[in-house]
Protein backbone atom coordinates (compact mmCIF):
# COMPACT_ATOMS: atom_id res chain seq x y z
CA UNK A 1 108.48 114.27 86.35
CA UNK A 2 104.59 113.07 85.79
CA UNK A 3 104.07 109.77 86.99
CA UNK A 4 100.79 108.10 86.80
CA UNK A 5 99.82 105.22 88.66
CA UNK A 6 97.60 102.35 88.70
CA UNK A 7 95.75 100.50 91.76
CA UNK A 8 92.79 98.03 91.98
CA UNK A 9 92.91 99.40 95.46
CA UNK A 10 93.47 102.20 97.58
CA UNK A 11 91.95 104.26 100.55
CA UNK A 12 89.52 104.31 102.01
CA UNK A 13 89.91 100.42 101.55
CA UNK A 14 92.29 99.70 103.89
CA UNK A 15 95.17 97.51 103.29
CA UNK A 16 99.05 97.43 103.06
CA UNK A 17 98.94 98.63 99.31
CA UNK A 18 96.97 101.48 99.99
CA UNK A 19 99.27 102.56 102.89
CA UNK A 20 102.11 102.23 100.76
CA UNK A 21 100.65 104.12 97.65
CA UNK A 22 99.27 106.63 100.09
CA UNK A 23 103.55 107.06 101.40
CA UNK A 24 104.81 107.08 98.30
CA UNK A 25 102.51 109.62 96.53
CA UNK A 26 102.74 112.19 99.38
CA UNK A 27 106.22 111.50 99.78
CA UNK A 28 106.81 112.28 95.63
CA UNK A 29 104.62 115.06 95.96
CA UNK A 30 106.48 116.81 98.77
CA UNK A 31 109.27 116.65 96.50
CA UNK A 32 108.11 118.49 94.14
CA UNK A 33 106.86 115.46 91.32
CA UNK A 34 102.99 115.30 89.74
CA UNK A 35 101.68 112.35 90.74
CA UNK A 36 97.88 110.71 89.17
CA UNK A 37 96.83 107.71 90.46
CA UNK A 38 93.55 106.05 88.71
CA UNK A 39 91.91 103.54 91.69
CA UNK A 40 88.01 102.10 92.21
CA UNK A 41 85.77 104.46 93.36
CA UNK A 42 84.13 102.65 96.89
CA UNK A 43 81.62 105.68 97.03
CA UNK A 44 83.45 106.93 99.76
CA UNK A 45 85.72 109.59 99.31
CA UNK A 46 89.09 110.34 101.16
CA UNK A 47 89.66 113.52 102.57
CA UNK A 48 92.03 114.81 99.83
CA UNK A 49 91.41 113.21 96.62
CA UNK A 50 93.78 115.94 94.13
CA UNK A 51 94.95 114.08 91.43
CA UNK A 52 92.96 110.86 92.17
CA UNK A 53 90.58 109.77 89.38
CA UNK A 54 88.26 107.16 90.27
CA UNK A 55 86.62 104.48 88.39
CA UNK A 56 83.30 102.39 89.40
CA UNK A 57 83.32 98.64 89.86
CA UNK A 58 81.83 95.32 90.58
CA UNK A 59 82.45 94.07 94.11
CA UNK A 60 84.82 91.24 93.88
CA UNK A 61 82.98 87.33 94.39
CA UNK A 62 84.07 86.26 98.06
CA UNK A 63 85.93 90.13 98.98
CA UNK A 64 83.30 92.40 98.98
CA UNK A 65 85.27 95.21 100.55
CA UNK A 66 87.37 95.27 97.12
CA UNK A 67 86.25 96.41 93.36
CA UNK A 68 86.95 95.55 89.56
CA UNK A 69 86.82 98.23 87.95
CA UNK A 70 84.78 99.27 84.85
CA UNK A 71 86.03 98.37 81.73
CA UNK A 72 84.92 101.42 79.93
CA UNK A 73 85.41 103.65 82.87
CA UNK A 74 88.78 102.79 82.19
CA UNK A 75 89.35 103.02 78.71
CA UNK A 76 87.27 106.15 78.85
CA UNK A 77 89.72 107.72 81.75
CA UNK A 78 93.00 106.54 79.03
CA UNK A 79 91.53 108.35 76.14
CA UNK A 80 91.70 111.77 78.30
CA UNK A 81 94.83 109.88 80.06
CA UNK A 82 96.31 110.01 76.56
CA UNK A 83 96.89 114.03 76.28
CA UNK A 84 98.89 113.88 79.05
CA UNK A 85 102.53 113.92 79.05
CA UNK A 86 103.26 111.26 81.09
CA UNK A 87 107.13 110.32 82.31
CA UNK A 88 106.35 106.52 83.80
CA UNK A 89 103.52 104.32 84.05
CA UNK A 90 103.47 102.96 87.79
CA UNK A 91 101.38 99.73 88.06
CA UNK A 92 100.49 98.89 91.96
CA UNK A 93 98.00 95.71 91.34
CA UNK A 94 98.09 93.07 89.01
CA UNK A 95 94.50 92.56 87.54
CA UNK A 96 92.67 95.32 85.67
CA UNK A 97 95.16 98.24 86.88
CA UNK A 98 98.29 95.67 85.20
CA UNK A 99 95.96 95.15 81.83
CA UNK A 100 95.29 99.29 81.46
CA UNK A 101 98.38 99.93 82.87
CA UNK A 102 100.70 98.28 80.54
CA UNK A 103 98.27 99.18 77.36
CA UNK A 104 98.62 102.86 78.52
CA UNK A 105 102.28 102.70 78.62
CA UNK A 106 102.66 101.21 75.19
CA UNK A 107 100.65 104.03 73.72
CA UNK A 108 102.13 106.98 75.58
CA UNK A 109 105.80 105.28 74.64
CA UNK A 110 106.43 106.07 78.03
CA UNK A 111 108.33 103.18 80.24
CA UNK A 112 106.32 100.78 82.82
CA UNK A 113 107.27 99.70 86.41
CA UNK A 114 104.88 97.35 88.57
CA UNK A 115 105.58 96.62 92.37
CA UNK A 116 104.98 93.64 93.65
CA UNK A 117 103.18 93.62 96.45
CA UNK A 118 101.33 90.54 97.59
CA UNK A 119 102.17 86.61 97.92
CA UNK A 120 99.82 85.65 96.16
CA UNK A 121 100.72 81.75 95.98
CA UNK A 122 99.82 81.57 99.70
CA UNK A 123 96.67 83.69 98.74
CA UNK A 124 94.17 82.63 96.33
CA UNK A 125 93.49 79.11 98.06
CA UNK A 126 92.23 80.93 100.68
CA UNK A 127 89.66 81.91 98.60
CA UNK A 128 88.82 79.46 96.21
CA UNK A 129 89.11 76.38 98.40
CA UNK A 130 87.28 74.36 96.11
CA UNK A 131 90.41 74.19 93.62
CA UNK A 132 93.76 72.58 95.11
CA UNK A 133 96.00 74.28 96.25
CA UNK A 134 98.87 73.24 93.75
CA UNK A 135 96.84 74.61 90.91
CA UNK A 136 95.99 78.09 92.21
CA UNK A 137 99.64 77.89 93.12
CA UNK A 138 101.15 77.10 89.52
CA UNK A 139 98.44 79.36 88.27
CA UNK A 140 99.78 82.02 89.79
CA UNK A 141 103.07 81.65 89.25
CA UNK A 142 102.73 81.23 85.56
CA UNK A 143 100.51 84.33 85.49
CA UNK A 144 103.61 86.20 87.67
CA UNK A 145 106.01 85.13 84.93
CA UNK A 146 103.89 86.47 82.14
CA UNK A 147 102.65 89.81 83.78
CA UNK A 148 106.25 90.66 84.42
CA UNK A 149 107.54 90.11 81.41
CA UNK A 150 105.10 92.71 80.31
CA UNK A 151 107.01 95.73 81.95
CA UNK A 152 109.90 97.46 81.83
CA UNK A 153 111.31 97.47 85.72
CA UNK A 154 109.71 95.65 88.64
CA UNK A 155 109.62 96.47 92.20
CA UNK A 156 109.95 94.44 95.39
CA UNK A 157 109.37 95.73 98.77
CA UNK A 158 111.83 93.14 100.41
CA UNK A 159 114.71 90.78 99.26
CA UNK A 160 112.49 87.33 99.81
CA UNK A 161 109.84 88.50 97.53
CA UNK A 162 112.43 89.34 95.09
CA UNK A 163 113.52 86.39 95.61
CA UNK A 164 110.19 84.35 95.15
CA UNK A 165 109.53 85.79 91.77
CA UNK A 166 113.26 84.45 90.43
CA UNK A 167 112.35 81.09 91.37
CA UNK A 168 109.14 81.95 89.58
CA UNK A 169 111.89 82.75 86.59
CA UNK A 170 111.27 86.37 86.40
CA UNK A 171 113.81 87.79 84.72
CA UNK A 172 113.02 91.16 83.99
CA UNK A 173 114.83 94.18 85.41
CA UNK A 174 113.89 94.54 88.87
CA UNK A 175 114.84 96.46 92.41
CA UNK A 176 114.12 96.13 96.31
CA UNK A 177 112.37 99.31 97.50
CA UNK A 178 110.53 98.79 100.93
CA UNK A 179 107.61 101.53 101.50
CA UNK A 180 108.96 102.88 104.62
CA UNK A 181 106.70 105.10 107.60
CA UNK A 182 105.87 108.69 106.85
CA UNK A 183 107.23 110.67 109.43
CA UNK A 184 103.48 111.34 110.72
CA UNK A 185 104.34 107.87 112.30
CA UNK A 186 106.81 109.01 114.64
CA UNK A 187 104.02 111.12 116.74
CA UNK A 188 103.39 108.87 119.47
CA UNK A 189 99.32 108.09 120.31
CA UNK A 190 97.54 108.26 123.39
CA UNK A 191 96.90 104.46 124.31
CA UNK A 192 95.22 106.07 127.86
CA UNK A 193 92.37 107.69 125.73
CA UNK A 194 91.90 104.62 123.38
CA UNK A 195 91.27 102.27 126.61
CA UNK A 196 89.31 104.96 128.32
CA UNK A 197 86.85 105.09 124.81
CA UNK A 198 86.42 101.26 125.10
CA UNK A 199 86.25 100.83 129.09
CA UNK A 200 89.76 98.96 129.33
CA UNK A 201 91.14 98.92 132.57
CA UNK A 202 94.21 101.01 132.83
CA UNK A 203 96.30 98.43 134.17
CA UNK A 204 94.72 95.68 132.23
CA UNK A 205 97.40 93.21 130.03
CA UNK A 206 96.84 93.90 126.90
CA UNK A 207 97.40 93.10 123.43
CA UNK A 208 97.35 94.09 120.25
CA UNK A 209 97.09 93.23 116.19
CA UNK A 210 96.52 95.66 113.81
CA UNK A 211 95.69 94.61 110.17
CA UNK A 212 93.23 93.20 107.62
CA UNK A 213 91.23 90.54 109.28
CA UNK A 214 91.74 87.96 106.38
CA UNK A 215 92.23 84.31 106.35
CA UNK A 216 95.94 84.86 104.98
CA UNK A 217 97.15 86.61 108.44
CA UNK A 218 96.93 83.50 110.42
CA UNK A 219 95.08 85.28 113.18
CA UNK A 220 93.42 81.68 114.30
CA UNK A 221 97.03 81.22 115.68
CA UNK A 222 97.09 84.15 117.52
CA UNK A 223 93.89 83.35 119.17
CA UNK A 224 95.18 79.18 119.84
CA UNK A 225 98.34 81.17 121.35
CA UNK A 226 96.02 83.22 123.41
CA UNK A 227 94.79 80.12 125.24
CA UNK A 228 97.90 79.15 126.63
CA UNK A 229 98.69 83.17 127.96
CA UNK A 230 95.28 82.97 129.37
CA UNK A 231 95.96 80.15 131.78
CA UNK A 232 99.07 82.44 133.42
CA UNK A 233 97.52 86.06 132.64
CA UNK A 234 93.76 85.24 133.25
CA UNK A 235 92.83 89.07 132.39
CA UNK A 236 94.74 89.27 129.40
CA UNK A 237 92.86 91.14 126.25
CA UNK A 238 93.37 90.88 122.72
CA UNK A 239 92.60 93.72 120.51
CA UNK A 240 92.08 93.09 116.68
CA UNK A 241 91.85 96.47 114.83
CA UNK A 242 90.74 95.70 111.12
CA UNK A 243 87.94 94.55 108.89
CA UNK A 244 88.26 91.51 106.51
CA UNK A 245 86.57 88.43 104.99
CA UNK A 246 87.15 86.09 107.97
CA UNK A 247 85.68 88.87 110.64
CA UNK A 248 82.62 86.44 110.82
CA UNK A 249 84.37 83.34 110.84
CA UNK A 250 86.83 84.60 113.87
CA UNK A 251 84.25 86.34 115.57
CA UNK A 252 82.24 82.60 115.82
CA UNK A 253 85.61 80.72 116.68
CA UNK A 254 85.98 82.93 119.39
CA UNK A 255 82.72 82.44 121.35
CA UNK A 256 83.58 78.41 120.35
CA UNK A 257 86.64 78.68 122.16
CA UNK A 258 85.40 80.68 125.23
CA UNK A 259 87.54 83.73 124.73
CA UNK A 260 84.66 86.25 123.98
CA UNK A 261 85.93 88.32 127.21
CA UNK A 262 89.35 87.98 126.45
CA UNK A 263 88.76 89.12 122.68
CA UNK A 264 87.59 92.59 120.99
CA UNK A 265 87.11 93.34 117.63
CA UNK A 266 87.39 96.92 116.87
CA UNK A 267 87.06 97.56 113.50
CA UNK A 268 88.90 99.84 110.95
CA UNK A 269 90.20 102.84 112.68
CA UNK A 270 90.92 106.29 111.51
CA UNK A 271 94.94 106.99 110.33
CA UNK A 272 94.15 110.65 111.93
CA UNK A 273 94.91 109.19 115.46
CA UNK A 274 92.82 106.52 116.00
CA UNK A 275 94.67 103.88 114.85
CA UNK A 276 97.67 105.76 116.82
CA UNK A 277 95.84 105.20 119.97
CA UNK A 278 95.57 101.71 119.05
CA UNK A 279 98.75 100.75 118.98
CA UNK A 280 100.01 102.39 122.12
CA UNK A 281 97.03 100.77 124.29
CA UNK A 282 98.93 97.04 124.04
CA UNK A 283 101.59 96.16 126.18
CA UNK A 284 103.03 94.31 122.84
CA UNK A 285 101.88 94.15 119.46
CA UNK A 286 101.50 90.34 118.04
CA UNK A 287 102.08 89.13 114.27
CA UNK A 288 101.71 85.50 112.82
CA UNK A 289 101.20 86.12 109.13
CA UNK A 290 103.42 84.13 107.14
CA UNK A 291 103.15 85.67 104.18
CA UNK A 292 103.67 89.22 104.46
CA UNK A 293 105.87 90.92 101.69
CA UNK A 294 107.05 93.41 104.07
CA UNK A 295 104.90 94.01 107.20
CA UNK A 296 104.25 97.42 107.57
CA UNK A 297 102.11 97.24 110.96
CA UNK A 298 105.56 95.92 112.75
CA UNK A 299 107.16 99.50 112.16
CA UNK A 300 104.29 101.00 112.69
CA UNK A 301 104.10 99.49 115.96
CA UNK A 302 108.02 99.65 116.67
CA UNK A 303 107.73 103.51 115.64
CA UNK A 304 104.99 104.07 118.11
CA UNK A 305 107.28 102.26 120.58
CA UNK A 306 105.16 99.33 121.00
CA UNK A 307 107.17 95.89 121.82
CA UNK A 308 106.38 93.47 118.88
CA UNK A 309 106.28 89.49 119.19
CA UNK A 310 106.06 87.97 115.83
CA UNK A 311 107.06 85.39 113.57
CA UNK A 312 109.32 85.99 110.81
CA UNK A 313 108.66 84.83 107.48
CA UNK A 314 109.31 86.20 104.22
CA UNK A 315 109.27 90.37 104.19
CA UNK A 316 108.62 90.78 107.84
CA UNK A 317 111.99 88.44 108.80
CA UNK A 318 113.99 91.55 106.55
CA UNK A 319 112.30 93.93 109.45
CA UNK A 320 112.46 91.54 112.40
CA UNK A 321 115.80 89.81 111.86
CA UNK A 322 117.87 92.33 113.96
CA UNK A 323 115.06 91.60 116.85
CA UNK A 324 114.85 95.77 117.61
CA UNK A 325 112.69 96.52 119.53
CA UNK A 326 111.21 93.00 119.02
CA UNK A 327 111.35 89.28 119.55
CA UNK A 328 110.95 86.51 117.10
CA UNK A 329 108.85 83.44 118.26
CA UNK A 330 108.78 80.59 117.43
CA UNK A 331 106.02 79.27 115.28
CA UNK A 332 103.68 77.50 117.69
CA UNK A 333 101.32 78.94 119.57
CA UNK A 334 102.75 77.15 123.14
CA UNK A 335 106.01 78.53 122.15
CA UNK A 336 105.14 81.98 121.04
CA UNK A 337 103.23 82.24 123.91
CA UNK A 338 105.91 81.59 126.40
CA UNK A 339 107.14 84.64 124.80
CA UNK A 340 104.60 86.78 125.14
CA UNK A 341 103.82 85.66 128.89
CA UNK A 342 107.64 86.65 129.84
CA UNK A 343 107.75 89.98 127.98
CA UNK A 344 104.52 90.69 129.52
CA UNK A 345 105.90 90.01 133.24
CA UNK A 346 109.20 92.10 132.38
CA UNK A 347 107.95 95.69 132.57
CA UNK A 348 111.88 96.57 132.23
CA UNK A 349 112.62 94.80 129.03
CA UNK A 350 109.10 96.09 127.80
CA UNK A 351 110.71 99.59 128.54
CA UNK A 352 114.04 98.96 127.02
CA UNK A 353 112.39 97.04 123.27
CA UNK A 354 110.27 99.99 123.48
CA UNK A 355 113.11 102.38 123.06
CA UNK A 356 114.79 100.61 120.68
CA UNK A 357 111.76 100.36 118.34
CA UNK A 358 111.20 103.87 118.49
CA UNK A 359 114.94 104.21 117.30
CA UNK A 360 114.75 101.47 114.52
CA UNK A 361 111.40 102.55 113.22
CA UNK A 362 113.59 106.00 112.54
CA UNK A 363 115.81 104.12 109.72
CA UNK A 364 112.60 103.32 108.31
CA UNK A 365 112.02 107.17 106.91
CA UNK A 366 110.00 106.81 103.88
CA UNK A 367 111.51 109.88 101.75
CA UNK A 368 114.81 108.16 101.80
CA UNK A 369 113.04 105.14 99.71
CA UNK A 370 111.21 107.63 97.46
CA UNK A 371 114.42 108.91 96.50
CA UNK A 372 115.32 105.61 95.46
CA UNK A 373 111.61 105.64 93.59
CA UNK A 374 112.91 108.46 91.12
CA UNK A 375 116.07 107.24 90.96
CA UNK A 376 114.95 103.63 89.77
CA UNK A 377 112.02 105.12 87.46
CA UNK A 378 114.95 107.34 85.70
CA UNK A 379 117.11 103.96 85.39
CA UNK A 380 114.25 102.39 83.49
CA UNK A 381 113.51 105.27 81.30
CA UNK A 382 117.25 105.75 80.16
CA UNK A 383 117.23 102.09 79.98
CA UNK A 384 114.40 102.02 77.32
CA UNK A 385 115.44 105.10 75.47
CA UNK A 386 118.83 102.86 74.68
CA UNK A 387 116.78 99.85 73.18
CA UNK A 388 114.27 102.10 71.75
């Protein structure tokens, strides 16, 4: 099987669809499948880029870190795309990847799946807060109803997602298929070394959030919550590992609130073990996003045995709901706070959630949803070949 596949992002622009791309491609390609994926070209090549064919782009109004690609770099790439014998058309992104994307699988006659990966309803206001929200919300959802309608199978990574887009009245064929960790993720990092590169106290309290530093991730709670575990764990640190549009923003409502000793920003980190390290130097990794469609960074932490406090909204509640190796808060900062300040002062319980993530995370196996990848893409293909 050939599969090509589509992205408006991917590595090194760092982000929960490139991490789940990145799984699933390595994951088909240990199997034994051909996998091409066509993403922006950030001048800034990964380490292995076989079978990645990358297109130049404008830098997106109010994003920077992201791209639009070309149009003729892409319509040249389909016309050599063309002699290819392709086997499924995988679309990752819905903007130009979705508009080449379904025009390439109409030509080739070859059947089209798209994941869905973002909420974007809870999304775009964020970054066009000039418009109301209740446009850019039925905006989106009308453009959800028409871009799946386009394809042949859709893709969810968790039942609430799914779930969104029928109440969007998306009715086209679809299944839930989560990413899941590559089993890289179950080699545990060296949180020692990571506080001995920044000069963090070994016994300093410590916490940790790991993921795009974007207006969408509510991390302005985390940092209200961080008041009230400041005033019964005066030494406490918060690490925020990431890069995003509201860096700048944060970065000024932390010095406004006082916490600039009790904050560090440290930037994107390597996958190679850096971001490992990461992890493993917080006592307990903290989540408020409320509009993740699956939440990769909680297994990530779980599988590196890291305690996670969170909220639990839409994808991440699928991962959190058996509260493994983690506890659910409530969502206020007092209250998730209290949480935080008595898993903190338990080094037993730390020890025992600890153990139990590590254990959870290891249901989480990605090849096991890769299998259910093939098995979905040949569904959809013997599906069209009947109505064809």
């Amino acid at each position: 099987m050939h599969i090509v596949m589509l992205s408006d992002v991917y590595f090194p622009r760092v982000n929960g669809v490139s991490t789940s791309i990145h799984t699933f491609r390595h994951d088909l390609m240990r199997a034994g499948y051909k996998v091409t994926l066509i993403a922006p070209d950030y001048g800034h090549p990964t380490e292995n880029e076989a079978d990645i064919l990358r297109v130049s782009g404008w830098q997106v109004p109010f994003d920077p870190e992201d791209r639009i690609m070309h149009w003729f770099g892409v319509r040249g790439m389909l016309n050599k795309l063309r002699q290819n014998k392709f086997d499924v058309v995988h679309i990752q992104t819905p903007f130009a990847a979705h508009i080449f994307g379904v025009r390439l699988a109409r030509e080739l006659n070859v059947p089209s799946v798209e994941t869905y990966h973002t909420f974007f309803e809870e999304y775009f206001h964020h970054y066009l807060p000039f418009l109301p929200k209740s446009w850019t919300q039925s905006a989106v959802r009308k453009v959800a109803r028409l871009q799946c309608s386009q394809v042949d199978g859709l893709i969810s990574p968790s039942h609430a997602m799914l779930g969104l887009l029928r109440k969007y009245d998306v009715a086209t064929e679809a299944e839930v298929i989560p990413t899941g960790l590559d089993s890289d993720w179950f080699r545990k990092g060296e949180g020692r070394r990571f506080r001995e590169k920044h000069g963090i106290a070994p016994a300093r309290p410590t916490l940790v959030h790991i993921g795009r530093i974007a207006f969408e991730k509510n991390i302005g709670f985390l940092l209200d919550m961080l008041v009230h575990v400041r005033q019964r764990i005066p030494d406490v640190l918060l690490i925020l590992c990431g890069e995003g549009p509201a860096t700048a923003q944060l970065k000024q409502q932390v010095r406004s609130m006082g916490l600039a000793d009790s904050v560090m920003f440290a930037g994107y980190l390597s996958r190679a073990g850096d971001l490992q390290d990461c992890y493993c130097a917080g006592d307990a990794f903290v989540f408020a996003s409320r509009t993740e469609t699956q939440g990769l960074v909680l297994l990530e932490a779980m599988a590196m045995g890291v305690p996670v406090v969170a909220l639990a909204y839409l994808g991440a509640e699928e991962i959190l709901r058996p509260q493994r190796g983690a506890v659910i808060a409530p969502d206020d900062p007092a209250g998730f706070a209290e949480h935080v300040i008595a898993l903190m002062h338990d080094p037993t319980r730390r020890e025992r959630l600890s153990e139990e993530a590590r254990v959870y995370a290891r249901e989480w196996g990605s090849h096991v949803f890769a299998e259910k990848l093939v098995h979905y893409y040949r569904t959809i293909a013997a599906a069209k070949s009947r109505t064809a």
